[in-house]
N, C-alpha and C. Protein backbone atom coordinates (compact mmCIF):
# COMPACT_ATOMS: atom_id res chain seq x y z
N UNK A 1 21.55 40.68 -9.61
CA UNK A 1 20.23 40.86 -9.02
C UNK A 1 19.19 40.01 -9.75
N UNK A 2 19.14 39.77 -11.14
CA UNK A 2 18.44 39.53 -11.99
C UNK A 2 18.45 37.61 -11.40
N UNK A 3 19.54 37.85 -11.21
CA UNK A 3 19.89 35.71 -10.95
C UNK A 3 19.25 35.45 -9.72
N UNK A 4 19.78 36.13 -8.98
CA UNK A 4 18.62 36.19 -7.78
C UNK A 4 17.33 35.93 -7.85
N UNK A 5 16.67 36.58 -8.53
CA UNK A 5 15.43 37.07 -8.44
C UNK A 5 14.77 35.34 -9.43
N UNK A 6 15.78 35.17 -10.46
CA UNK A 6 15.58 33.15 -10.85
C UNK A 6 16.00 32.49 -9.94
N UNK A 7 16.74 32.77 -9.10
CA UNK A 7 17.24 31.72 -7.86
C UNK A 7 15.27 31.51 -6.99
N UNK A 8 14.84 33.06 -6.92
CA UNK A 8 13.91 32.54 -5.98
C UNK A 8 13.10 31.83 -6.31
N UNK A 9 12.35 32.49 -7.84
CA UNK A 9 11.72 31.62 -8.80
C UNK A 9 11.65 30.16 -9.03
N UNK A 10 12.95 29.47 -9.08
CA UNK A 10 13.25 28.63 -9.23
C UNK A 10 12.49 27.94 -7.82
N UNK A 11 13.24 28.03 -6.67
CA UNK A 11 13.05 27.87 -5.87
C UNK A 11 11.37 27.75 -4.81
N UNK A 12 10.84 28.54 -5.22
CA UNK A 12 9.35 28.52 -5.11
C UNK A 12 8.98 27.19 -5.76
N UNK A 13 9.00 27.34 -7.04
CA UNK A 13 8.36 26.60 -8.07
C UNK A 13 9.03 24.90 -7.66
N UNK A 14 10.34 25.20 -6.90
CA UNK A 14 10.50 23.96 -6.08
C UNK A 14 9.82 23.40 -5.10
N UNK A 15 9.81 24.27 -4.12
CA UNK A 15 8.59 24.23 -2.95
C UNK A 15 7.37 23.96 -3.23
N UNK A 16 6.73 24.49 -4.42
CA UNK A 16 5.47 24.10 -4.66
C UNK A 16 5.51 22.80 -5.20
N UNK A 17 6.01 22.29 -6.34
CA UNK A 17 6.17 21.13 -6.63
C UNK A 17 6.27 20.03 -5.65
N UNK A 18 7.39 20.38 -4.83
CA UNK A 18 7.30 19.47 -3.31
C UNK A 18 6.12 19.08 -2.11
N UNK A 19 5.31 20.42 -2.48
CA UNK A 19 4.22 20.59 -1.88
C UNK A 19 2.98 19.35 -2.54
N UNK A 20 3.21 19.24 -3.57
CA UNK A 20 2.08 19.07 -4.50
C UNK A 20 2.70 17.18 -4.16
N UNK A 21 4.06 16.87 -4.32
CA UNK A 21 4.32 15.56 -4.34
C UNK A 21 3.66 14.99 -3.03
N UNK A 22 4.25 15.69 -2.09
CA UNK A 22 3.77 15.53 -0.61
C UNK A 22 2.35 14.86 -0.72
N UNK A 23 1.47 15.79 -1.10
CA UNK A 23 0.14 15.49 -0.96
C UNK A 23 -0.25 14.43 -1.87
N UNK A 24 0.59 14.13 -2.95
CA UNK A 24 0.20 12.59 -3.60
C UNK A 24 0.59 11.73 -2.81
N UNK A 25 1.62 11.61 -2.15
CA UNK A 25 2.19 10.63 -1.52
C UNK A 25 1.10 10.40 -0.23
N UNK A 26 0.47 11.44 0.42
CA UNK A 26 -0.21 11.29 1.23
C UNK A 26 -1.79 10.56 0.87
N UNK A 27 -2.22 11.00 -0.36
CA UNK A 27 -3.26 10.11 -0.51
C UNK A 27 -2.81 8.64 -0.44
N UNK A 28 -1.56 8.32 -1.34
CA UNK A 28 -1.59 7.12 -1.60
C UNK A 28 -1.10 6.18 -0.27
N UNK A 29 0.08 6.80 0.60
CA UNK A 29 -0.07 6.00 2.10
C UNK A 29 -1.49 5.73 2.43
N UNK A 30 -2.28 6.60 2.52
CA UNK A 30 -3.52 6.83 3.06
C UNK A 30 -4.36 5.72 2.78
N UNK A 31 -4.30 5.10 1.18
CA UNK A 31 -4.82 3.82 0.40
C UNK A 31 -4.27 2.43 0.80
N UNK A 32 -2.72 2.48 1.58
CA UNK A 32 -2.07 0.89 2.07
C UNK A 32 -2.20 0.61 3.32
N UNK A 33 -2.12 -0.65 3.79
CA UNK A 33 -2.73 -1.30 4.74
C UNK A 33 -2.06 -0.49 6.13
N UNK A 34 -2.92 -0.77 7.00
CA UNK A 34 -2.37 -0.03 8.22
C UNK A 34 -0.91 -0.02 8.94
N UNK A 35 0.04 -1.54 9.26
CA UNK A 35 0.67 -0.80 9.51
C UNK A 35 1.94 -0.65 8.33
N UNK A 36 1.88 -0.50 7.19
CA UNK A 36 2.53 0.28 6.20
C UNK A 36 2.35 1.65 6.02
N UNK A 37 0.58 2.23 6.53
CA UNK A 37 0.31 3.42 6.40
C UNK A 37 1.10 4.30 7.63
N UNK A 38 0.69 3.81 8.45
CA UNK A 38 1.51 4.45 9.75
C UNK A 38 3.06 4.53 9.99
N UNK A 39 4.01 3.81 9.16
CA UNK A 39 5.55 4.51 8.78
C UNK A 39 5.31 5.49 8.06
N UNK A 40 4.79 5.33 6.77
CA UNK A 40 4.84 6.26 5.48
C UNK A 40 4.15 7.30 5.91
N UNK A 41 3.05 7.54 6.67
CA UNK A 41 2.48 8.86 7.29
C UNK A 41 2.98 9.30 7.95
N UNK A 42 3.67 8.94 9.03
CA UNK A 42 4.94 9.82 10.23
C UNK A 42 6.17 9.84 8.94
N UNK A 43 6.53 9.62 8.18
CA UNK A 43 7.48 10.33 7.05
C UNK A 43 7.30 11.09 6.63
N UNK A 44 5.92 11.12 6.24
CA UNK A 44 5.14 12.31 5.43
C UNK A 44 5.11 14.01 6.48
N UNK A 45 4.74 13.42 7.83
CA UNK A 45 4.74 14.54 8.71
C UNK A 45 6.33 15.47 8.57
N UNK A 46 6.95 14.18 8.96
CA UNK A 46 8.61 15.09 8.68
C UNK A 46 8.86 15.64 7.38
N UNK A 47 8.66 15.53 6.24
CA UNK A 47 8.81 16.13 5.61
C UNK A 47 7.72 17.45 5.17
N UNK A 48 6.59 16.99 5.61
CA UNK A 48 5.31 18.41 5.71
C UNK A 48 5.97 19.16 7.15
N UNK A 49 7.14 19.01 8.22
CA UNK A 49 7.87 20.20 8.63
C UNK A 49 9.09 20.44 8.73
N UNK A 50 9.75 19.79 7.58
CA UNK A 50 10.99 19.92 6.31
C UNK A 50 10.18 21.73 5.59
N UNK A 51 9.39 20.69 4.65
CA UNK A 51 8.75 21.94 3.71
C UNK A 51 8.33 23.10 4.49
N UNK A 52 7.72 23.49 5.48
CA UNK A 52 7.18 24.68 6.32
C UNK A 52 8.31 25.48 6.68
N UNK A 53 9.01 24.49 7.23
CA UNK A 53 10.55 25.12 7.58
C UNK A 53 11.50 25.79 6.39
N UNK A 54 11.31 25.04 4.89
CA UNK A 54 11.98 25.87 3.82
C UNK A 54 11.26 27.27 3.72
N UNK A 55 10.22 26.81 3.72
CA UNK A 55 8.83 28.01 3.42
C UNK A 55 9.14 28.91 3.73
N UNK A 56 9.11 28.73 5.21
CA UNK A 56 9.42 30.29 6.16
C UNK A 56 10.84 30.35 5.90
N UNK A 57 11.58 29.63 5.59
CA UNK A 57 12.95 30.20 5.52
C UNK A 57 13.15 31.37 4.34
N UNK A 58 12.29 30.78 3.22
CA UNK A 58 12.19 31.33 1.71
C UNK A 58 11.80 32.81 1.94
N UNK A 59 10.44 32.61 2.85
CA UNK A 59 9.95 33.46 2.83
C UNK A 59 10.69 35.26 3.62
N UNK A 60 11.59 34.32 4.37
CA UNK A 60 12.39 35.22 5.32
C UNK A 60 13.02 36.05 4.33
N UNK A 61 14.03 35.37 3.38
CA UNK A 61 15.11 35.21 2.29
C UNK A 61 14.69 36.45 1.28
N UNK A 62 13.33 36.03 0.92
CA UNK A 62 12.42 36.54 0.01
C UNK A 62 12.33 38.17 0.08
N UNK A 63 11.65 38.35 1.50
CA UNK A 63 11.66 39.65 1.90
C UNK A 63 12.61 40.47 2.68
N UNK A 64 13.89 39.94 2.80
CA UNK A 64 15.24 40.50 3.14
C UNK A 64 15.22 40.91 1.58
N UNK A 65 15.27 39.80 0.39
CA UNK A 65 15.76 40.39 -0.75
C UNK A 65 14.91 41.49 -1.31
N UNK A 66 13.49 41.39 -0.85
CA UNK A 66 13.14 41.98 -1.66
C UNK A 66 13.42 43.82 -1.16
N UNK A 67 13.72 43.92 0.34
CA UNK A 67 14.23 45.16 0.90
C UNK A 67 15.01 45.27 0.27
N UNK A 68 16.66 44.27 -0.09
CA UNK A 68 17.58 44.93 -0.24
C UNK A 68 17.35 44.67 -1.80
N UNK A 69 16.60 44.49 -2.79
CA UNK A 69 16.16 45.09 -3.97
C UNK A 69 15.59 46.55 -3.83
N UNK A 70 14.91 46.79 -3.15
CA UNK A 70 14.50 48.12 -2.82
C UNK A 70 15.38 49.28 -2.84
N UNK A 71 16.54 49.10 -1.68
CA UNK A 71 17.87 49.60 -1.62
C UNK A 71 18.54 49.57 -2.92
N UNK A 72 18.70 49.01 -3.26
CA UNK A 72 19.61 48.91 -4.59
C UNK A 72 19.00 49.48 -5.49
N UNK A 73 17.49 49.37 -6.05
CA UNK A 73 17.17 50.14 -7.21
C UNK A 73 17.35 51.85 -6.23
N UNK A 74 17.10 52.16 -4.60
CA UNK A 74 17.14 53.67 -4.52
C UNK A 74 18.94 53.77 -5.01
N UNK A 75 20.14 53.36 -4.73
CA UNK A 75 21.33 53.46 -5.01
C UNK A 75 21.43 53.31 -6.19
N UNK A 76 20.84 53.03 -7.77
CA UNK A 76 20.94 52.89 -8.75
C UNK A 76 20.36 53.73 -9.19
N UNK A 77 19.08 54.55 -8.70
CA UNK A 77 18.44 55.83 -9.61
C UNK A 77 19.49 56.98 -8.80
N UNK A 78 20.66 56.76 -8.14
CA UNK A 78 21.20 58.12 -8.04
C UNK A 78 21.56 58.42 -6.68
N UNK A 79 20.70 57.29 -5.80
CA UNK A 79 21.52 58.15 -4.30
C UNK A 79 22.60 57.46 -4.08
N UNK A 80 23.13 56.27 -4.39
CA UNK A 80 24.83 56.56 -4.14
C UNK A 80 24.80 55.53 -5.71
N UNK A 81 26.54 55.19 -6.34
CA UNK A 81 26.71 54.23 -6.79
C UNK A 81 27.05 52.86 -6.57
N UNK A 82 27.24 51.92 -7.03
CA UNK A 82 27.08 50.71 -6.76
C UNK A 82 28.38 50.32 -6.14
N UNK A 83 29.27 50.73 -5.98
CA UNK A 83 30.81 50.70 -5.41
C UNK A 83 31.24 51.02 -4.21
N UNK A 84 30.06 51.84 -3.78
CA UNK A 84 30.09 52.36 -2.48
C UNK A 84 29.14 51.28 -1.45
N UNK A 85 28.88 50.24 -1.40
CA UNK A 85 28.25 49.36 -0.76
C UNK A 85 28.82 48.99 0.05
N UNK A 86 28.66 48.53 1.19
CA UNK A 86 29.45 48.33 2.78
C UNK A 86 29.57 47.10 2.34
N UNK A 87 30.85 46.67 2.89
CA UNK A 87 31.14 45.26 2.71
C UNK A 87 30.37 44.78 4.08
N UNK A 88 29.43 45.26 4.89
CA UNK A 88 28.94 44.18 5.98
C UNK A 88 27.31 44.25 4.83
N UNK A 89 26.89 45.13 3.84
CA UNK A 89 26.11 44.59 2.98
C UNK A 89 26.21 43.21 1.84
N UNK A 90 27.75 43.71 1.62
CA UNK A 90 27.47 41.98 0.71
C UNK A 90 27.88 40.78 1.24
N UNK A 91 28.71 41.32 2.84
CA UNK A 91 28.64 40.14 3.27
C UNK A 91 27.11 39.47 3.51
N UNK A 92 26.10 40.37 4.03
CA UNK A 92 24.67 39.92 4.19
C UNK A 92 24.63 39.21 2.61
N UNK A 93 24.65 39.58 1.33
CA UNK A 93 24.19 39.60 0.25
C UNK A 93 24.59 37.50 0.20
N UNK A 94 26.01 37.44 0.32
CA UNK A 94 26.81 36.55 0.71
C UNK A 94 25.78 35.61 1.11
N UNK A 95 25.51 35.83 2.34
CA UNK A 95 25.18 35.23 3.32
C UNK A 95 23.63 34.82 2.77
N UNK A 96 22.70 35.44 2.23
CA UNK A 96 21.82 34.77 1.75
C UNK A 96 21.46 34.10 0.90
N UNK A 97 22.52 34.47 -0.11
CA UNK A 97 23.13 33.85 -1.52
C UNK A 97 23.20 32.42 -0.92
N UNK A 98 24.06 32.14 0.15
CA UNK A 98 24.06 31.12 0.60
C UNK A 98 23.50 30.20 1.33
N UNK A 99 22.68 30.74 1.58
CA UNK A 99 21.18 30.04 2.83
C UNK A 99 20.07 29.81 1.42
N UNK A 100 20.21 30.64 0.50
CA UNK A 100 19.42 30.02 -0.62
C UNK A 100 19.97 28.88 -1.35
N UNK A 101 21.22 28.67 -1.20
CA UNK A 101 21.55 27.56 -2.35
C UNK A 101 21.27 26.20 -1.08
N UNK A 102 21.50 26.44 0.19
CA UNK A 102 21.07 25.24 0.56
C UNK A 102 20.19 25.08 1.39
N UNK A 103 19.13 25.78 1.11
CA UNK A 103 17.78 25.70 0.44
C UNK A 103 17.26 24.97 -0.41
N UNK A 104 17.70 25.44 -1.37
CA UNK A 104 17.75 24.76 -2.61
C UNK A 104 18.40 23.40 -2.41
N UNK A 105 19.13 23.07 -1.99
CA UNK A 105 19.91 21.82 -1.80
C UNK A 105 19.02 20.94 -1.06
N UNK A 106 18.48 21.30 -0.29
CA UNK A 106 17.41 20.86 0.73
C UNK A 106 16.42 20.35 0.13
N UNK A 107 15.49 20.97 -0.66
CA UNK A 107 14.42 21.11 -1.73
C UNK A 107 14.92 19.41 -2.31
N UNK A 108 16.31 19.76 -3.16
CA UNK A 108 16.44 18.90 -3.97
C UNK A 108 16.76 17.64 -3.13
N UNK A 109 17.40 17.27 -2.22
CA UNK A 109 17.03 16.16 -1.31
C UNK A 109 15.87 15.68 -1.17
N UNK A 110 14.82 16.52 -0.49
CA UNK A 110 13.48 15.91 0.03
C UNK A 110 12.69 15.71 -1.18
N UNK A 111 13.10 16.11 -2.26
CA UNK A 111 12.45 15.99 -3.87
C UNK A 111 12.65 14.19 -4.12
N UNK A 112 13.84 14.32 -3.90
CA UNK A 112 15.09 12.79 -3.95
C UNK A 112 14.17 11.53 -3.24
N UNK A 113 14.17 12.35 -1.80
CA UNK A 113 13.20 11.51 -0.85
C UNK A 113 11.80 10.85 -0.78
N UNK A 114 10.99 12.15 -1.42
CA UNK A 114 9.76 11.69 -2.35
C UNK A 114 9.11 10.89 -3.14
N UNK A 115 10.41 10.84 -4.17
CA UNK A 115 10.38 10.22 -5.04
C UNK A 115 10.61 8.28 -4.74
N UNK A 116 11.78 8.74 -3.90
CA UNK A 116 11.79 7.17 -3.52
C UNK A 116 11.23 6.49 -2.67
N UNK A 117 10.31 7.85 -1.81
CA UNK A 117 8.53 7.40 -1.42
C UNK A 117 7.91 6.50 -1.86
N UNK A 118 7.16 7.07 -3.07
CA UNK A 118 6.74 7.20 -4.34
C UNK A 118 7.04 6.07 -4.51
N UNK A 119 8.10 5.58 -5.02
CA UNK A 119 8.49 4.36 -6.05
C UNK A 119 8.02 3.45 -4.94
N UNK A 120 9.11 3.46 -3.68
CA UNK A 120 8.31 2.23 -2.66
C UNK A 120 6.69 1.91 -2.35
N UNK A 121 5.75 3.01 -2.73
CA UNK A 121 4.41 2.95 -2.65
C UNK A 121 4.13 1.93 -3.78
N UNK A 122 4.74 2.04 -4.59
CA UNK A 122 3.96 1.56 -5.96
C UNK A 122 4.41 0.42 -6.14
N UNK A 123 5.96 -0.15 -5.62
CA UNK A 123 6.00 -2.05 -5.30
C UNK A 123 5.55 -2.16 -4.61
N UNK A 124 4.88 -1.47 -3.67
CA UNK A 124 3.68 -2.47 -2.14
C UNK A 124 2.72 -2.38 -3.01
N UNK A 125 2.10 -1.98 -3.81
CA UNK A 125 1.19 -1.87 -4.71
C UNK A 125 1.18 -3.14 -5.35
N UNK A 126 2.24 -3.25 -5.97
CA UNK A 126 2.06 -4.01 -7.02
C UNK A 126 2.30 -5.56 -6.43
N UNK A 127 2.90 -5.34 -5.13
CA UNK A 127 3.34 -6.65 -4.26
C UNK A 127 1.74 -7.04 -4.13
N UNK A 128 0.70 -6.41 -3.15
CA UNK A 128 -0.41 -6.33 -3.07
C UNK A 128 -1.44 -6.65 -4.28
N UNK A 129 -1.22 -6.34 -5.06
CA UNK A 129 -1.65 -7.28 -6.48
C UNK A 129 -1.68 -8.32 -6.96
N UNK A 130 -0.49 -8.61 -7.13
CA UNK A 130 0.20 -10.38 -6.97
C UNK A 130 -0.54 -10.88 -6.02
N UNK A 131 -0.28 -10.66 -4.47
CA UNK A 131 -0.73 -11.42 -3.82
C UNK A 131 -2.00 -11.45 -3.43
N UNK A 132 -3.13 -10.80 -4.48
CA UNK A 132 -4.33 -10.29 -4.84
C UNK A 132 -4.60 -11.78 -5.66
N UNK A 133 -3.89 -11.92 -6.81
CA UNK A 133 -4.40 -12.46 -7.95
C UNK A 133 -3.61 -14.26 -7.28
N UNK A 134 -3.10 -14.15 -6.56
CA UNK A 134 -2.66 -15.87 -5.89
C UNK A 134 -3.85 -16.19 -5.27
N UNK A 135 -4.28 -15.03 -4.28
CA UNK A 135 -5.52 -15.66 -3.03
C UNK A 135 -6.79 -16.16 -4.60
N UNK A 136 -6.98 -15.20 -5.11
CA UNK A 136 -8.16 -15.40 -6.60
C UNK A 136 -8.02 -16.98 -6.93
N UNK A 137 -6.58 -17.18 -7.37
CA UNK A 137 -6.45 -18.21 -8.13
C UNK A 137 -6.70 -19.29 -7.08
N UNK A 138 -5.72 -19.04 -5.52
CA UNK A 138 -6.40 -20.47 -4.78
C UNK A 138 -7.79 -20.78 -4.58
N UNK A 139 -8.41 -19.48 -4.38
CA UNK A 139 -9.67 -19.74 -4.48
C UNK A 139 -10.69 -20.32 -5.03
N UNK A 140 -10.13 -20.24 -6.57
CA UNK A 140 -10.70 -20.85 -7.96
C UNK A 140 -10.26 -22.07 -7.57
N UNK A 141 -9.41 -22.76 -7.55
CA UNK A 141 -9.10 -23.87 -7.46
C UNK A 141 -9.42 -24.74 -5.98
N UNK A 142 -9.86 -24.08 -5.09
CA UNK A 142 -10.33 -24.51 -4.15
C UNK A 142 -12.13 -25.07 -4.27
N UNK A 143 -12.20 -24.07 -4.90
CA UNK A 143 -14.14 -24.62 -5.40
C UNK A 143 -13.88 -25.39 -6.50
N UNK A 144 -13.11 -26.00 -7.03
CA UNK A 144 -12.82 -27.09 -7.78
C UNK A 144 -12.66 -28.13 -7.26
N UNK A 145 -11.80 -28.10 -6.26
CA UNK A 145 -11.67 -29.14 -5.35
C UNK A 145 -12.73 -29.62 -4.67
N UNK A 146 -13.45 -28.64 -4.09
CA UNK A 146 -15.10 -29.16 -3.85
C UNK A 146 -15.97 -29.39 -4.78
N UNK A 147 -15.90 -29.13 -5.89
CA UNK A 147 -17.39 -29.81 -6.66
C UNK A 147 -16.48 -31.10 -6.89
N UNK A 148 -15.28 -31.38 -6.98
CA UNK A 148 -14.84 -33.08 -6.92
C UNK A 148 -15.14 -33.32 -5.94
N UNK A 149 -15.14 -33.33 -4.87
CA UNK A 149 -15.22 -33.98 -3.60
C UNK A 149 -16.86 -34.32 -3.47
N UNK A 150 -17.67 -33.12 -3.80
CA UNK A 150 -19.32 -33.27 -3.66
C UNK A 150 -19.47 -34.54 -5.19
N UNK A 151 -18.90 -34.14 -5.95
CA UNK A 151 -19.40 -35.75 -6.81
C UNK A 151 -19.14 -36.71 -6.50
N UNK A 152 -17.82 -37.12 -5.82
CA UNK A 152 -17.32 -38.13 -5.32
C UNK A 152 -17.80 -39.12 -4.04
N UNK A 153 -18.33 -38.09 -3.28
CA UNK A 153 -19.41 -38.40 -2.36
C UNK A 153 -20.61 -38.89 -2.76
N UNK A 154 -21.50 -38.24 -3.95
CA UNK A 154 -22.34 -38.85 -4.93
C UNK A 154 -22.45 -40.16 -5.41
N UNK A 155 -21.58 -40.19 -5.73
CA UNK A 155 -20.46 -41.45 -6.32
C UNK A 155 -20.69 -42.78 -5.19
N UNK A 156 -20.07 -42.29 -4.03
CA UNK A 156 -19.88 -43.17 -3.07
C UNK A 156 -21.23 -43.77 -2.64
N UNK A 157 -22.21 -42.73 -2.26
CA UNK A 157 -23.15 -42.93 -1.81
C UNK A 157 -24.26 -43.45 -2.68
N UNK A 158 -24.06 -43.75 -4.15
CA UNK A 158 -24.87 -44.80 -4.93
C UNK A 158 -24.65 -45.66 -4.92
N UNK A 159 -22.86 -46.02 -4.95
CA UNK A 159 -22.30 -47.18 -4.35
C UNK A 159 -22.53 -48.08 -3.25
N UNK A 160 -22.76 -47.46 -2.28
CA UNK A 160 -23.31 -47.73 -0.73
C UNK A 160 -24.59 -48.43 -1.24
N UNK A 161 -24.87 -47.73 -1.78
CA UNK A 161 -26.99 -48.19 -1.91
C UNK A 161 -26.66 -49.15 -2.80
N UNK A 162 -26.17 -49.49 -4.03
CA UNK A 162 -25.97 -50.77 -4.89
C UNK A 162 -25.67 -51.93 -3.95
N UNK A 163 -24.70 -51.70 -3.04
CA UNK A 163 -24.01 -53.07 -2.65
C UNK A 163 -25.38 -53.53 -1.14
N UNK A 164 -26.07 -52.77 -0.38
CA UNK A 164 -26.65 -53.16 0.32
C UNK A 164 -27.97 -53.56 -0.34
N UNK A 165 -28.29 -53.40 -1.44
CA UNK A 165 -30.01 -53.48 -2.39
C UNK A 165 -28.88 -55.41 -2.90
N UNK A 166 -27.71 -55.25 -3.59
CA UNK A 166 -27.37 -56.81 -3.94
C UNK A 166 -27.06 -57.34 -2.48
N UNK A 167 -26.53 -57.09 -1.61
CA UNK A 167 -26.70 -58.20 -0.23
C UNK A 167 -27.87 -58.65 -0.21
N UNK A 168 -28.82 -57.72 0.12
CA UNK A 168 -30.27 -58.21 0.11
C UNK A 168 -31.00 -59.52 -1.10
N UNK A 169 -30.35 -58.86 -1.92
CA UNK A 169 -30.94 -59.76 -3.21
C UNK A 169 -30.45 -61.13 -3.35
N UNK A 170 -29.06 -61.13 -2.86
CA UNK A 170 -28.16 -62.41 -2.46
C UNK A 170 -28.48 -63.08 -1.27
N UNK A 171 -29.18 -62.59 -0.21
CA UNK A 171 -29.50 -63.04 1.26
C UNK A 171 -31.11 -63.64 0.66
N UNK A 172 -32.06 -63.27 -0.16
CA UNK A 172 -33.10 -63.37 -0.12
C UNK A 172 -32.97 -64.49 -1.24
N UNK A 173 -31.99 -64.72 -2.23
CA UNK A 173 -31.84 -66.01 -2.77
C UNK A 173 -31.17 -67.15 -1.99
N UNK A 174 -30.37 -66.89 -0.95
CA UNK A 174 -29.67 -67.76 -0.12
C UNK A 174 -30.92 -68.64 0.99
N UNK A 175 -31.52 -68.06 0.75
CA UNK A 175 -32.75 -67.79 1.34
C UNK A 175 -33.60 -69.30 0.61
N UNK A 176 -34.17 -68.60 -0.02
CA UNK A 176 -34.72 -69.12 -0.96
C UNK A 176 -34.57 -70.42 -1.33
N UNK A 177 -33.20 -70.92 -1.73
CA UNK A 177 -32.30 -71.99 -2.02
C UNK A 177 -32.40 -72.92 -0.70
N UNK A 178 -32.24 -72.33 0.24
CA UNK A 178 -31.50 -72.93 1.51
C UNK A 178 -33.54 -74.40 1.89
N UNK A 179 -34.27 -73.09 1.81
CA UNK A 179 -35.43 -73.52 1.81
C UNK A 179 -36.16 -74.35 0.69
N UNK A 180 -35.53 -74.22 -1.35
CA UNK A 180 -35.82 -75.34 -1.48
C UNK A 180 -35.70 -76.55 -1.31
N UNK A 181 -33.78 -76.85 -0.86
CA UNK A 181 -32.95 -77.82 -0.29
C UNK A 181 -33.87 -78.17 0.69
N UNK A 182 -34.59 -77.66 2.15
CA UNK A 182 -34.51 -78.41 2.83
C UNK A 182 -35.86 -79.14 2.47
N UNK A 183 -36.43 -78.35 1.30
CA UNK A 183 -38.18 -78.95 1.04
C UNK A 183 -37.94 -80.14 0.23
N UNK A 184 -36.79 -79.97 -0.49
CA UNK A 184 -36.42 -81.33 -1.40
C UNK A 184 -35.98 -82.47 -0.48
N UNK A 185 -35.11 -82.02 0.87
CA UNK A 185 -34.75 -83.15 1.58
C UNK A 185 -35.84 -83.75 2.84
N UNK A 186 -36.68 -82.92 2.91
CA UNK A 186 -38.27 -83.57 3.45
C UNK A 186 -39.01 -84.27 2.67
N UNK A 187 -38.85 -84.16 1.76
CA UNK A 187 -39.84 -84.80 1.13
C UNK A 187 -39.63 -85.98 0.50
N UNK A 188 -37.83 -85.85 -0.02
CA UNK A 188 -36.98 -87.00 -0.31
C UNK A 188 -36.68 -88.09 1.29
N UNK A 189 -36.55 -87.35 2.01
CA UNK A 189 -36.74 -88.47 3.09
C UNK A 189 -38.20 -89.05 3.95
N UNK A 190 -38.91 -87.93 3.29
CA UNK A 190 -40.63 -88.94 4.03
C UNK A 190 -40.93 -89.75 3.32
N UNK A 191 -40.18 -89.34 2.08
CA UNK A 191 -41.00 -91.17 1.42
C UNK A 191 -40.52 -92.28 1.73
């Protein structure tokens, strides 16, 4: 009776724990991009009526035992002894003995399942990070690439202005020349 009564213990304290994972797991789907959130949240549903379904099962389990604890302490203070129990009672006894262990078995699956929730949340996480700190870095290096390009243009465009200010300066001596030549050859031929 006594094992029992740690079987349920146990068992609660499973359910609740499961309960409690559930709802981490649900914030943290809740935090990844949409459609990652929307698998991991319809998972989450099946297992939030996994758990309801242990619940009420427990709870069924719970208060069968706790009747036939009832029964047993009246057959132990004296109205019958413990030998005299109907075998269609321990077959029941049996029978829940056994709907609790896989229960329990259950528990420890969707515990299993959780967990490897859990772990898959936290490499999209960390995938999402990485590819956090790549976009950063192209970025950095992309406004690098533009303040070269804006000097280089700088660059060009003083260039531009040097070579058209010396055409000029070269056209206006060509100039110049062309016109002392022809003043030297007027004047060398009027005489």
């Amino acid at each position: 009776m006594e094992q029992k009564r740690q079987k349920f213990s146990e068992i609660k304290a499973g359910l609740d724990d499961a309960e409690s994972l559930i709802r981490k797991m649900d914030l943290e789907a809740r935090s990844l991009q949409p459609n990652v959130k929307v698998v991991l949240l319809a998972k989450l549903r099946e297992y939030k009526s996994d758990l309801n379904n242990l619940k009420s099962e427990h709870k069924r389990l719970a208060s069968a035992n706790s009747n036939q604890a009832a029964r047993d302490d009246l057959l132990e203070s004296g109205m019958a002894d413990a030998m005299s129990v109907s075998a269609n009672q321990r077959g029941r006894l049996m029978m829940s003995t056994e709907r609790l262990n896989e229960s329990s078995d259950r528990i420890k699956e969707s515990r299993r399942t959780m967990l490897e929730t859990e772990e898959l949340g936290v490499s999209i996480l960390q995938d999402l990070h990485q590819q956090r700190q790549s976009l950063l870095h192209a970025n950095d290096t992309l406004h690098g690439v533009d303040d070269n390009i804006s000097k280089s243009k700088k660059i060009l465009t003083n260039m531009s202005r040097r070579m058209s200010r010396n055409k000029w300066i070269i056209s206006s001596i060509i100039v110049v020349l062309v016109v002392a030549i022809a003043l030297i050859l007027y004047f060398k031929l009027s005489k």
